[in-house]
N, C-alpha and C. Protein backbone atom coordinates (compact mmCIF):
# COMPACT_ATOMS: atom_id res chain seq x y z
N UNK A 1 -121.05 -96.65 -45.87
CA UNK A 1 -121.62 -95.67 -44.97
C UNK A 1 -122.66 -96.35 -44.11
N UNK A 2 -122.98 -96.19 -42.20
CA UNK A 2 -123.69 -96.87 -41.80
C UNK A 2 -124.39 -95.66 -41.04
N UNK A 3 -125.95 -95.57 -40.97
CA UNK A 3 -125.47 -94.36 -40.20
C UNK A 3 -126.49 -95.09 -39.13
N UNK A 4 -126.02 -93.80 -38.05
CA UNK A 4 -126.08 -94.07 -36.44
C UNK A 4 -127.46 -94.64 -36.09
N UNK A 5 -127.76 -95.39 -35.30
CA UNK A 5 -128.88 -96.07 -34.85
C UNK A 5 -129.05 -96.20 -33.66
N UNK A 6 -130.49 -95.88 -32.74
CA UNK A 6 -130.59 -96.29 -31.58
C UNK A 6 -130.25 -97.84 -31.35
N UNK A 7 -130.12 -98.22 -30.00
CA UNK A 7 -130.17 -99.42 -29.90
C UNK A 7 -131.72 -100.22 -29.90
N UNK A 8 -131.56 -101.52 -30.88
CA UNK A 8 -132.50 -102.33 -31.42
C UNK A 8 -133.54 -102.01 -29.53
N UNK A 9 -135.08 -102.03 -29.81
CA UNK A 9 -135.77 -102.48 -28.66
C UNK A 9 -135.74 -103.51 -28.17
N UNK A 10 -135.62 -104.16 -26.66
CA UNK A 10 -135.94 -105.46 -26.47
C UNK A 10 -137.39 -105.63 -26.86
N UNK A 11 -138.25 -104.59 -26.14
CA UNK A 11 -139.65 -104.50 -26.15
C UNK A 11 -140.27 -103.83 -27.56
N UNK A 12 -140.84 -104.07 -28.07
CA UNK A 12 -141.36 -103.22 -29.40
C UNK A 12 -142.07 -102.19 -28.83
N UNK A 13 -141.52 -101.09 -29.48
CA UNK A 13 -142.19 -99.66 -28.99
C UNK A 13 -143.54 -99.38 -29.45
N UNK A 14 -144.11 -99.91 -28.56
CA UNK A 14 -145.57 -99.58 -29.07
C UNK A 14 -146.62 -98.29 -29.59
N UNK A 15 -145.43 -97.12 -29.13
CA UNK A 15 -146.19 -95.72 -29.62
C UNK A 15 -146.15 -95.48 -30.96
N UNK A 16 -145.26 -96.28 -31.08
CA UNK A 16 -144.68 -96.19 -32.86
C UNK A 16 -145.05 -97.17 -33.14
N UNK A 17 -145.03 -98.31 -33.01
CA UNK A 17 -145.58 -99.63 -34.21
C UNK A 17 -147.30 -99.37 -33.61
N UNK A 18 -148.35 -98.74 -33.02
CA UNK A 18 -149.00 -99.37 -32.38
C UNK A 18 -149.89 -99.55 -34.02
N UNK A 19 -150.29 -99.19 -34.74
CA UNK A 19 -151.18 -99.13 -35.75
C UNK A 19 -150.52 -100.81 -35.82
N UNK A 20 -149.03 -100.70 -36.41
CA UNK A 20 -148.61 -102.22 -36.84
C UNK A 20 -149.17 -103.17 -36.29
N UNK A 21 -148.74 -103.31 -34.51
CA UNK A 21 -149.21 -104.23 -34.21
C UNK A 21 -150.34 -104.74 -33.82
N UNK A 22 -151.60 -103.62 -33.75
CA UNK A 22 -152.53 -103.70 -34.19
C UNK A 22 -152.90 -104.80 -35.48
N UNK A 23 -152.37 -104.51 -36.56
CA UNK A 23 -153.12 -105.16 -37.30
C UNK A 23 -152.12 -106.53 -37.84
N UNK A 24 -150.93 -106.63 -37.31
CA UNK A 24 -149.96 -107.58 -37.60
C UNK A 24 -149.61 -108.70 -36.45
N UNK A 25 -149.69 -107.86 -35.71
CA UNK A 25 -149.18 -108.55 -34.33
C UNK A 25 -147.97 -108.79 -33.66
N UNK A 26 -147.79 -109.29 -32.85
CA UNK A 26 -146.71 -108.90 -31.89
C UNK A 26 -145.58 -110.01 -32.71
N UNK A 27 -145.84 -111.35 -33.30
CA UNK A 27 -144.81 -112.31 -33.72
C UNK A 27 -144.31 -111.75 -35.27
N UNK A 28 -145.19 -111.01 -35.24
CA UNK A 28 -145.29 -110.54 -37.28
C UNK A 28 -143.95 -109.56 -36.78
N UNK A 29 -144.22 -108.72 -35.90
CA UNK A 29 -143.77 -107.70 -36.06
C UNK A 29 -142.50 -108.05 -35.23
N UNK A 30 -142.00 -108.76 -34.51
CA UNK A 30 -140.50 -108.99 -33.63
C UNK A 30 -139.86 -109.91 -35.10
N UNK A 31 -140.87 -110.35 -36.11
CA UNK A 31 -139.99 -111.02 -37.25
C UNK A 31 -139.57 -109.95 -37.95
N UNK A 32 -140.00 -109.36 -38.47
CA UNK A 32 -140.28 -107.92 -38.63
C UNK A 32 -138.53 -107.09 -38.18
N UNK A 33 -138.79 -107.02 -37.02
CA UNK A 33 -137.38 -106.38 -36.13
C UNK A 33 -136.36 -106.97 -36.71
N UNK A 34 -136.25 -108.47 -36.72
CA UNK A 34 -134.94 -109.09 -36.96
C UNK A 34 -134.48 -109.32 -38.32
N UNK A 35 -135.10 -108.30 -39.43
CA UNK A 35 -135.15 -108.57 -40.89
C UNK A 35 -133.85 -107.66 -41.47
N UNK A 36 -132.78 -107.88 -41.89
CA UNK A 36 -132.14 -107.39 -42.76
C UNK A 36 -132.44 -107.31 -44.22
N UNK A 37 -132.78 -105.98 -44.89
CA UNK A 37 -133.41 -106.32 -45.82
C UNK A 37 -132.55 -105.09 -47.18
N UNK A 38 -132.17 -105.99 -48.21
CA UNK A 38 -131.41 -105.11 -49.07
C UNK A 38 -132.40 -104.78 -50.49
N UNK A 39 -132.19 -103.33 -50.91
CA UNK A 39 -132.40 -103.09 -51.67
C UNK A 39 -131.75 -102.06 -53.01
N UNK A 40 -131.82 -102.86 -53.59
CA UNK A 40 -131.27 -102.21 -54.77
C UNK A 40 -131.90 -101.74 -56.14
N UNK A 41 -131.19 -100.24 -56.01
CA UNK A 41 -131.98 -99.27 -56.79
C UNK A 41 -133.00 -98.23 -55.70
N UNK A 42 -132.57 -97.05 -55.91
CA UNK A 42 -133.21 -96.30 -55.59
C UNK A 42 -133.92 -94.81 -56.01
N UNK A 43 -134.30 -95.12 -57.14
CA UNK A 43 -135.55 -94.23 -57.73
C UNK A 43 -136.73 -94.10 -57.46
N UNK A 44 -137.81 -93.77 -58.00
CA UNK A 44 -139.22 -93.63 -57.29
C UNK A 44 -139.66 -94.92 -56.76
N UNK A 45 -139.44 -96.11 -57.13
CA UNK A 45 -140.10 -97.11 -56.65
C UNK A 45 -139.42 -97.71 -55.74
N UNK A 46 -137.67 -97.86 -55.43
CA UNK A 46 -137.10 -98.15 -54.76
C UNK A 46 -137.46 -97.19 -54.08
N UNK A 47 -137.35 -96.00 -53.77
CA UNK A 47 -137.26 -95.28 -52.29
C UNK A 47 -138.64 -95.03 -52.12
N UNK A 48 -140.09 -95.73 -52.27
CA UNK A 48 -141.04 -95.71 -51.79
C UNK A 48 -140.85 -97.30 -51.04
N UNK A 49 -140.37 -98.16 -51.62
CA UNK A 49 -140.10 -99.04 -51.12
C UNK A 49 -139.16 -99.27 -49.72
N UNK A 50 -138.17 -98.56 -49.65
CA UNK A 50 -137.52 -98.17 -48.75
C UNK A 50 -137.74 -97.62 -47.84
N UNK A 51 -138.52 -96.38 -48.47
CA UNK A 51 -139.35 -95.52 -47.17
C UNK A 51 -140.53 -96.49 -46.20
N UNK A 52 -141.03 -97.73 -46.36
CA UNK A 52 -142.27 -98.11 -46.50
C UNK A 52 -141.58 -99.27 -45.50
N UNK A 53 -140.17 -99.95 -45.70
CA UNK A 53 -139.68 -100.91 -44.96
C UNK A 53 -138.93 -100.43 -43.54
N UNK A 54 -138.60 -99.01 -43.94
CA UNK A 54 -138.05 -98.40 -42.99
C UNK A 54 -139.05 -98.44 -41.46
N UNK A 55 -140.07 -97.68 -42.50
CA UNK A 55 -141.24 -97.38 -41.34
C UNK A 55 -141.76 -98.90 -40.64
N UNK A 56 -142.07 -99.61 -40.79
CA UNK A 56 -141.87 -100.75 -40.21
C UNK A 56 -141.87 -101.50 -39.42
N UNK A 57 -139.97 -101.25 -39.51
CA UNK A 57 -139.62 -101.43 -38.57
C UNK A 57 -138.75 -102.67 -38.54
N UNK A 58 -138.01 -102.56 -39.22
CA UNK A 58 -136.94 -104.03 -39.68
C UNK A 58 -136.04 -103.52 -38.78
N UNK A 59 -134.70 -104.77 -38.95
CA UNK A 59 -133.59 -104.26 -38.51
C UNK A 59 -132.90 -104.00 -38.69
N UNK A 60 -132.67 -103.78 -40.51
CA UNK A 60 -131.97 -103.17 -40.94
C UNK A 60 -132.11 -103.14 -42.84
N UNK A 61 -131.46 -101.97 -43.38
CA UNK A 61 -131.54 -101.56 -44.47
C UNK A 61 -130.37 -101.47 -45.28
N UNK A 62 -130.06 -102.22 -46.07
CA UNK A 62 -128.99 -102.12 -46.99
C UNK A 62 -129.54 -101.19 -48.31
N UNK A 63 -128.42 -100.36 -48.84
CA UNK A 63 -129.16 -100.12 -49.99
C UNK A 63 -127.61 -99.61 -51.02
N UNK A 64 -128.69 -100.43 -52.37
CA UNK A 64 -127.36 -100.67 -53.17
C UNK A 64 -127.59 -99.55 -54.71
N UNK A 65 -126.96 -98.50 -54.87
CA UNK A 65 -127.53 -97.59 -55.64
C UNK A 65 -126.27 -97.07 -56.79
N UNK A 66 -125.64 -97.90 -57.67
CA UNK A 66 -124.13 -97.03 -57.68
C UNK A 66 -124.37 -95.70 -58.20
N UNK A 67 -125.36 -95.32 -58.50
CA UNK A 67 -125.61 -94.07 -59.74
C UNK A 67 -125.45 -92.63 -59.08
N UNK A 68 -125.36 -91.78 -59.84
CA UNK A 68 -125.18 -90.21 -58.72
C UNK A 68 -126.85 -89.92 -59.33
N UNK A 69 -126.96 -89.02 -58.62
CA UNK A 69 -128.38 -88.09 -58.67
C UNK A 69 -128.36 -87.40 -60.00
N UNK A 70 -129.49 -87.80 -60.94
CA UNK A 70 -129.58 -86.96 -62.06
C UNK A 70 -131.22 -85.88 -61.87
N UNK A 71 -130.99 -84.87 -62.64
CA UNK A 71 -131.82 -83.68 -62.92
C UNK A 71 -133.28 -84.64 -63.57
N UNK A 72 -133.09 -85.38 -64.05
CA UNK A 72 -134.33 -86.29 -64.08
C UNK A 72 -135.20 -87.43 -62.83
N UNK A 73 -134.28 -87.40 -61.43
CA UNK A 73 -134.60 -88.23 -60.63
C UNK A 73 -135.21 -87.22 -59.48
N UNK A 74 -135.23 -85.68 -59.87
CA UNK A 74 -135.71 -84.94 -59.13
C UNK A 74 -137.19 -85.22 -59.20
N UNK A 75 -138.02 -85.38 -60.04
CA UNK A 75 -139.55 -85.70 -60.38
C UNK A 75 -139.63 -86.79 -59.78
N UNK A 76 -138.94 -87.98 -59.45
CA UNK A 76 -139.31 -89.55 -58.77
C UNK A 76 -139.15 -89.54 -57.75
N UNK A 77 -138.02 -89.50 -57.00
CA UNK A 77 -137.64 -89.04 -55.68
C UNK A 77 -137.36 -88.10 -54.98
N UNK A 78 -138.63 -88.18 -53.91
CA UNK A 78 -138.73 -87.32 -53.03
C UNK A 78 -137.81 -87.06 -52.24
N UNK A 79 -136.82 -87.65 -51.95
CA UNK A 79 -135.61 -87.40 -50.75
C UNK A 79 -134.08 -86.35 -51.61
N UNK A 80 -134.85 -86.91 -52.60
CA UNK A 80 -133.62 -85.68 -53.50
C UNK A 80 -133.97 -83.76 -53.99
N UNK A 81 -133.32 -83.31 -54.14
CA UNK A 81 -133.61 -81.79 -54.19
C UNK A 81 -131.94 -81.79 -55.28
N UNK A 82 -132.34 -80.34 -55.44
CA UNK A 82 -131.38 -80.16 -56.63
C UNK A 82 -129.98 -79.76 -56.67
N UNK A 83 -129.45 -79.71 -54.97
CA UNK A 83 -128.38 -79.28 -54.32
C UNK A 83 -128.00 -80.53 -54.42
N UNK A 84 -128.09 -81.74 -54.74
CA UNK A 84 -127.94 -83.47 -54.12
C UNK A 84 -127.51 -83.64 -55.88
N UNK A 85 -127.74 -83.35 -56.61
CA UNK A 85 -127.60 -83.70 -58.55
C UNK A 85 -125.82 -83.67 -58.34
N UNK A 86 -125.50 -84.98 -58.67
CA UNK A 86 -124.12 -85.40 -59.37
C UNK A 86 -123.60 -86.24 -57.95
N UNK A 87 -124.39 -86.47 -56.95
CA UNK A 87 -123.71 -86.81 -55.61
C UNK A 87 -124.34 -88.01 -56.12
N UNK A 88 -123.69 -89.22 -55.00
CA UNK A 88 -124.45 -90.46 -54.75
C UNK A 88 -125.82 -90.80 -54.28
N UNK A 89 -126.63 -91.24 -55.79
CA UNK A 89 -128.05 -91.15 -54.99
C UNK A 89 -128.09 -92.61 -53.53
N UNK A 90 -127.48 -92.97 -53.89
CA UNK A 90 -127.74 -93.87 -52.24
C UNK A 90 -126.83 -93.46 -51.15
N UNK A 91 -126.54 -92.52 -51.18
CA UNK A 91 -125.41 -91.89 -50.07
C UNK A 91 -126.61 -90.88 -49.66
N UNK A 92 -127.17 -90.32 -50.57
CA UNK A 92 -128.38 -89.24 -50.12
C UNK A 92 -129.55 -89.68 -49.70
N UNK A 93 -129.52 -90.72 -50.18
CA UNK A 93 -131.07 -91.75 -49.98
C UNK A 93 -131.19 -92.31 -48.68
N UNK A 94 -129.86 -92.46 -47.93
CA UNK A 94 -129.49 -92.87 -46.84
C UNK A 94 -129.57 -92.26 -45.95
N UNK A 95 -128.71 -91.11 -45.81
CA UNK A 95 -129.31 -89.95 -45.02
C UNK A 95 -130.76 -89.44 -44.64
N UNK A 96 -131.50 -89.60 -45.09
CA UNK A 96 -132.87 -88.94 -45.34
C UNK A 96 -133.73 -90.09 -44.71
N UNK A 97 -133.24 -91.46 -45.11
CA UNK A 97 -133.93 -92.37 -44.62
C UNK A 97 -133.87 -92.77 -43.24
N UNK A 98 -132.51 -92.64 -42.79
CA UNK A 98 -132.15 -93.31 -41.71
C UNK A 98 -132.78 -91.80 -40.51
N UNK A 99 -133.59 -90.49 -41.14
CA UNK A 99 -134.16 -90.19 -40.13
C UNK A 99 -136.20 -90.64 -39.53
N UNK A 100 -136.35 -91.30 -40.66
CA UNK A 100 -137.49 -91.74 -40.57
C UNK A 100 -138.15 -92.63 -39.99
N UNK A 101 -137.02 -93.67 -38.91
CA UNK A 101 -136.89 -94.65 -37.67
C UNK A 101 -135.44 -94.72 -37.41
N UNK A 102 -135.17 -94.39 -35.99
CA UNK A 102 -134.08 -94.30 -35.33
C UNK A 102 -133.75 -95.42 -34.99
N UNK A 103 -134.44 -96.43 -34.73
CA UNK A 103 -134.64 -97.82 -34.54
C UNK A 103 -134.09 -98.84 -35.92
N UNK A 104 -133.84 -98.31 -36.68
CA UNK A 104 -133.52 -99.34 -38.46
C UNK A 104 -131.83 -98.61 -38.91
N UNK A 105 -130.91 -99.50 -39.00
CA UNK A 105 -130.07 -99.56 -39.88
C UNK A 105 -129.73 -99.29 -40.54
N UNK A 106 -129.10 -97.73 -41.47
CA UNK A 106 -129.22 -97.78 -42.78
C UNK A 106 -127.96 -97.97 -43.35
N UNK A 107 -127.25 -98.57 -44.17
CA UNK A 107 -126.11 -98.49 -44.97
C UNK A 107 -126.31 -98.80 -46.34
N UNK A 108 -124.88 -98.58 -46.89
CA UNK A 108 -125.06 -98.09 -48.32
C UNK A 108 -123.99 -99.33 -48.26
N UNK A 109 -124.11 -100.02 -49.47
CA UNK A 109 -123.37 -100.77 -50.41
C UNK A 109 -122.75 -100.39 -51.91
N UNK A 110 -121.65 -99.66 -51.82
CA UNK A 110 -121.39 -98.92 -52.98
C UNK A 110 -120.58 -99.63 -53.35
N UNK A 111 -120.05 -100.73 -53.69
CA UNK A 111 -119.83 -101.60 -54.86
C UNK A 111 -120.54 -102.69 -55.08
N UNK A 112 -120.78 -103.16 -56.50
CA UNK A 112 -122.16 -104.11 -56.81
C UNK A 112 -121.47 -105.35 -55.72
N UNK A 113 -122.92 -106.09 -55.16
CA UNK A 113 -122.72 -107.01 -54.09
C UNK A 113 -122.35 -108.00 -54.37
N UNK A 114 -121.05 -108.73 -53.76
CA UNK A 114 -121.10 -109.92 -53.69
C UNK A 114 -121.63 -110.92 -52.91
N UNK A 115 -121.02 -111.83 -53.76
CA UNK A 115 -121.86 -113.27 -53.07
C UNK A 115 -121.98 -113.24 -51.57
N UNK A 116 -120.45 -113.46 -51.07
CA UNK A 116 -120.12 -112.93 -49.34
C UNK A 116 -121.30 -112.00 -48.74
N UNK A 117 -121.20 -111.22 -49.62
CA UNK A 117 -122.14 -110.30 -49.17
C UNK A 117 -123.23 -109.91 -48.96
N UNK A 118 -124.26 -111.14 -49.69
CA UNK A 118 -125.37 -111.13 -49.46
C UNK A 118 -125.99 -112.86 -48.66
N UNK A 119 -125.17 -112.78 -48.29
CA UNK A 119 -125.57 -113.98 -47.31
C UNK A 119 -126.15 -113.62 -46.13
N UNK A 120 -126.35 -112.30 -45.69
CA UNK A 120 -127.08 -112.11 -44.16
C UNK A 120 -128.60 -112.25 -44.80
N UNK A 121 -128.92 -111.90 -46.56
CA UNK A 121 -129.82 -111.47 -46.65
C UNK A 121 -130.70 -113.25 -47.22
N UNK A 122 -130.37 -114.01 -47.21
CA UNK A 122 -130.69 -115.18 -47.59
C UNK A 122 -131.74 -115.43 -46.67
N UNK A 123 -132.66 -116.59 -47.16
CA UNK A 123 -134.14 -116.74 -46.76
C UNK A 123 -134.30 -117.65 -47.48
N UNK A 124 -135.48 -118.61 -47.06
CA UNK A 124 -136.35 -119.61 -47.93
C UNK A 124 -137.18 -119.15 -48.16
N UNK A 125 -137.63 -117.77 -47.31
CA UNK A 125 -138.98 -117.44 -47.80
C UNK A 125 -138.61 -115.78 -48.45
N UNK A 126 -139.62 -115.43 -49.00
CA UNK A 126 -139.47 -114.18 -50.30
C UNK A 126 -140.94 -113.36 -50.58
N UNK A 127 -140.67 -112.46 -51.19
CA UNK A 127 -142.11 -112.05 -52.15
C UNK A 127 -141.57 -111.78 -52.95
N UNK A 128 -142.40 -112.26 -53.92
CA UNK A 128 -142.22 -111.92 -55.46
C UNK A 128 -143.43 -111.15 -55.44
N UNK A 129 -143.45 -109.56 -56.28
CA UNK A 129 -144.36 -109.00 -56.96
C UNK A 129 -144.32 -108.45 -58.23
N UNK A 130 -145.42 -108.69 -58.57
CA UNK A 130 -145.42 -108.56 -60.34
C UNK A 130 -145.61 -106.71 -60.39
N UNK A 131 -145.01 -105.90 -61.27
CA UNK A 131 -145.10 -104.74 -61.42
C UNK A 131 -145.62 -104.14 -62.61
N UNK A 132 -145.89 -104.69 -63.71
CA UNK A 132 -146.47 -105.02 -64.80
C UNK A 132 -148.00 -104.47 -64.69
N UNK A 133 -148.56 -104.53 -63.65
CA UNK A 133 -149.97 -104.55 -63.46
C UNK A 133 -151.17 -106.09 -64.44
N UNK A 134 -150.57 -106.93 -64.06
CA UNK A 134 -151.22 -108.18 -65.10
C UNK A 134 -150.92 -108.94 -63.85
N UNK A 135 -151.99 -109.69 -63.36
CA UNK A 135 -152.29 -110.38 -62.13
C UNK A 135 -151.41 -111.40 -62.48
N UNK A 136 -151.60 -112.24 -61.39
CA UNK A 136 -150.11 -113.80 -62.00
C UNK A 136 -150.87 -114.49 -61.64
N UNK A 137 -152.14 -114.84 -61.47
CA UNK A 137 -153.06 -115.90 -62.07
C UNK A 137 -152.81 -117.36 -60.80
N UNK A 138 -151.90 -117.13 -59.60
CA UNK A 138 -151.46 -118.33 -58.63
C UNK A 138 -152.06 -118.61 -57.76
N UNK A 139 -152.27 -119.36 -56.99
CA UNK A 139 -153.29 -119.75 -55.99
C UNK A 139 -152.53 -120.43 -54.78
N UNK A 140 -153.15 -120.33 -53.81
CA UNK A 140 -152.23 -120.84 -52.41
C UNK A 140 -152.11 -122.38 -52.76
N UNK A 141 -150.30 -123.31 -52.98
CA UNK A 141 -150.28 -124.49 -52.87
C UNK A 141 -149.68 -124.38 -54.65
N UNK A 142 -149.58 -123.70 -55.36
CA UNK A 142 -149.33 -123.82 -56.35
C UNK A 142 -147.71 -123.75 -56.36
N UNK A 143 -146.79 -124.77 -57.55
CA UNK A 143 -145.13 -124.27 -57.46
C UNK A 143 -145.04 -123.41 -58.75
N UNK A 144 -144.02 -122.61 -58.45
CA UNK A 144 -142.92 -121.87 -58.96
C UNK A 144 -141.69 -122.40 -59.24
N UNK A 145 -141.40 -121.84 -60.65
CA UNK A 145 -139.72 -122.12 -60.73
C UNK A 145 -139.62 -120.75 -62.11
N UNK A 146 -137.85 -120.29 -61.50
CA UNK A 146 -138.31 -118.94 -62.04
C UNK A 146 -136.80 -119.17 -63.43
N UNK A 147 -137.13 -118.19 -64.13
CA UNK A 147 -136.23 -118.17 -65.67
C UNK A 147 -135.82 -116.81 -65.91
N UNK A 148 -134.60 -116.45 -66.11
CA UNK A 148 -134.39 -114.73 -66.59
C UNK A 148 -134.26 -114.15 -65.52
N UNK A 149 -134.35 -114.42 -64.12
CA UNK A 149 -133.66 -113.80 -63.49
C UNK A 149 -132.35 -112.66 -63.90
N UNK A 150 -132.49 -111.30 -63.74
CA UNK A 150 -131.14 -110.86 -63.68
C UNK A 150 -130.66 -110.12 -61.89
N UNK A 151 -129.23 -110.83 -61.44
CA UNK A 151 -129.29 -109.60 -60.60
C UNK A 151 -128.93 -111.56 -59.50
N UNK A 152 -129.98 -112.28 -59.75
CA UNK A 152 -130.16 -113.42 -58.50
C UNK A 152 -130.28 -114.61 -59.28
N UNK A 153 -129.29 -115.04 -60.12
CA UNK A 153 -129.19 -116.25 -60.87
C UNK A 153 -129.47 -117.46 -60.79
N UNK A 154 -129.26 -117.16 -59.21
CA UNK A 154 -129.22 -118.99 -58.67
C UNK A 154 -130.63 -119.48 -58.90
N UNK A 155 -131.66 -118.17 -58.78
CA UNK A 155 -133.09 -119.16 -58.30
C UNK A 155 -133.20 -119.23 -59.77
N UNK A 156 -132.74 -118.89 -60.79
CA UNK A 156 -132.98 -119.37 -62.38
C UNK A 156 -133.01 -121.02 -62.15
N UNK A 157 -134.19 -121.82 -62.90
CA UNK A 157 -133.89 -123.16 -62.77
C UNK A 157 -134.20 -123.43 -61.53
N UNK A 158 -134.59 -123.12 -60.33
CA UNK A 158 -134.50 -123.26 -59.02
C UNK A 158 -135.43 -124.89 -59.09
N UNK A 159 -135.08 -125.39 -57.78
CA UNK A 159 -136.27 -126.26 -57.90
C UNK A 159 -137.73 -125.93 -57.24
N UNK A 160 -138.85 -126.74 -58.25
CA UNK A 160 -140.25 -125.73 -57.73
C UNK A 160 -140.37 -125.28 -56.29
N UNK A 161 -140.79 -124.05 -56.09
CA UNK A 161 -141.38 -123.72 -54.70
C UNK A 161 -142.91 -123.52 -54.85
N UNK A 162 -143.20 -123.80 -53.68
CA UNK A 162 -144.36 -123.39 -53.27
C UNK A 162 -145.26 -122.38 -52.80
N UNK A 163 -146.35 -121.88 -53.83
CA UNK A 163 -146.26 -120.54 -53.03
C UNK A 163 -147.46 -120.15 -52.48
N UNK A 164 -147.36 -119.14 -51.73
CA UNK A 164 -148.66 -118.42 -50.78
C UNK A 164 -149.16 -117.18 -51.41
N UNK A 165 -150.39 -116.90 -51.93
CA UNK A 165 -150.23 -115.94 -52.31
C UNK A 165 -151.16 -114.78 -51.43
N UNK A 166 -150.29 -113.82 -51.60
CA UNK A 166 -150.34 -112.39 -50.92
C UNK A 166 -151.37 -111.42 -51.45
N UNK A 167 -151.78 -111.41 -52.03
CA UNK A 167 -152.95 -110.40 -53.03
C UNK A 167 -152.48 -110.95 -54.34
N UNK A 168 -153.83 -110.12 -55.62
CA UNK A 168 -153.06 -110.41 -56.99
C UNK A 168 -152.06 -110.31 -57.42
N UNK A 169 -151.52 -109.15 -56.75
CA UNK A 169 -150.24 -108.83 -57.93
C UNK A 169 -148.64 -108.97 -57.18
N UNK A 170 -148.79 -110.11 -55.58
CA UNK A 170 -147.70 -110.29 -54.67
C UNK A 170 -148.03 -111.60 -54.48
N UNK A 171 -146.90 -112.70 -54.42
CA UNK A 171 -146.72 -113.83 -53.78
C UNK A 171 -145.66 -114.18 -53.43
């Protein structure tokens, strides 16, 4: 499912990003534009997450959800109501999202992703954030190499990276 999208800005719409580029700037934010960005899972923390990338202002939103809407996901997510229980929560998650910038991408990935398939979303660069609430203790210039990965295997074993860190509990 893709749903309909204005065409990308050449110019960044400044009535809408202006807070952004205010405090990001004009290169943050045209990187920003050209970001395909997938996410998978969409319960309370995925679709705050979603809602949050949408607004933004990327260029687009994958989202990978196989599960239907349960009577328990009514309390987490806000985009669901109780007419939506037994449907596809990322078929609904999609809808709802893709009205919150006309400007962003939204599609659904309803079979688990393959490899092929996540190659638009490849990068050297990343954030990792810890959700745990227990700081990760890293400092700008420090490497990483990660173990237990589930979901993104390859960087298991990866060789060290280097990292920047973003606040305590993001790098």
């Amino acid at each position: 499912m893709d749903v309909e999208v204005k065409a990308q800005p050449q110019e960044i719409d400044e009535g809408l990003y202006s807070r952004q580029l205010y405090v990001l700037g004009v290169e943050a934010m045209k990187k920003m534009g050209s970001s395909d960005i997938l996410i998978v899972g969409v319960k309370g923390l995925g679709v705050e997450i979603a809602k949050n990338v949408a607004l933004a202002g990327v260029k687009s939103i994958t989202i990978h959800d196989p599960e239907s809407v349960k009577v328990q996901d009514l309390g987490t997510q806000y985009f669901l109501a109780e007419e939506d229980i037994g449907k596809p929560r990322a078929q609904v998650t999609a809808t709802k999202l893709a009205e919150l910038n006309p400007y962003v991408k939204i599609s659904v990935l309803e079979q688990r992703p393959q490899p092929h398939e996540l190659e638009q979303f490849k990068s050297e660069e990343g954030v990792v954030a810890v959700l745990d609430e227990s700081r990760h203790g890293l400092n700008d210039g420090d490497y990483v190499t990660f173990s237990e990965i589930k979901g993104m295997e390859r960087l298991n074993e990866c060789e060290p990276r280097k990292v920047k860190v973003l606040g305590k509990y993001g790098l």
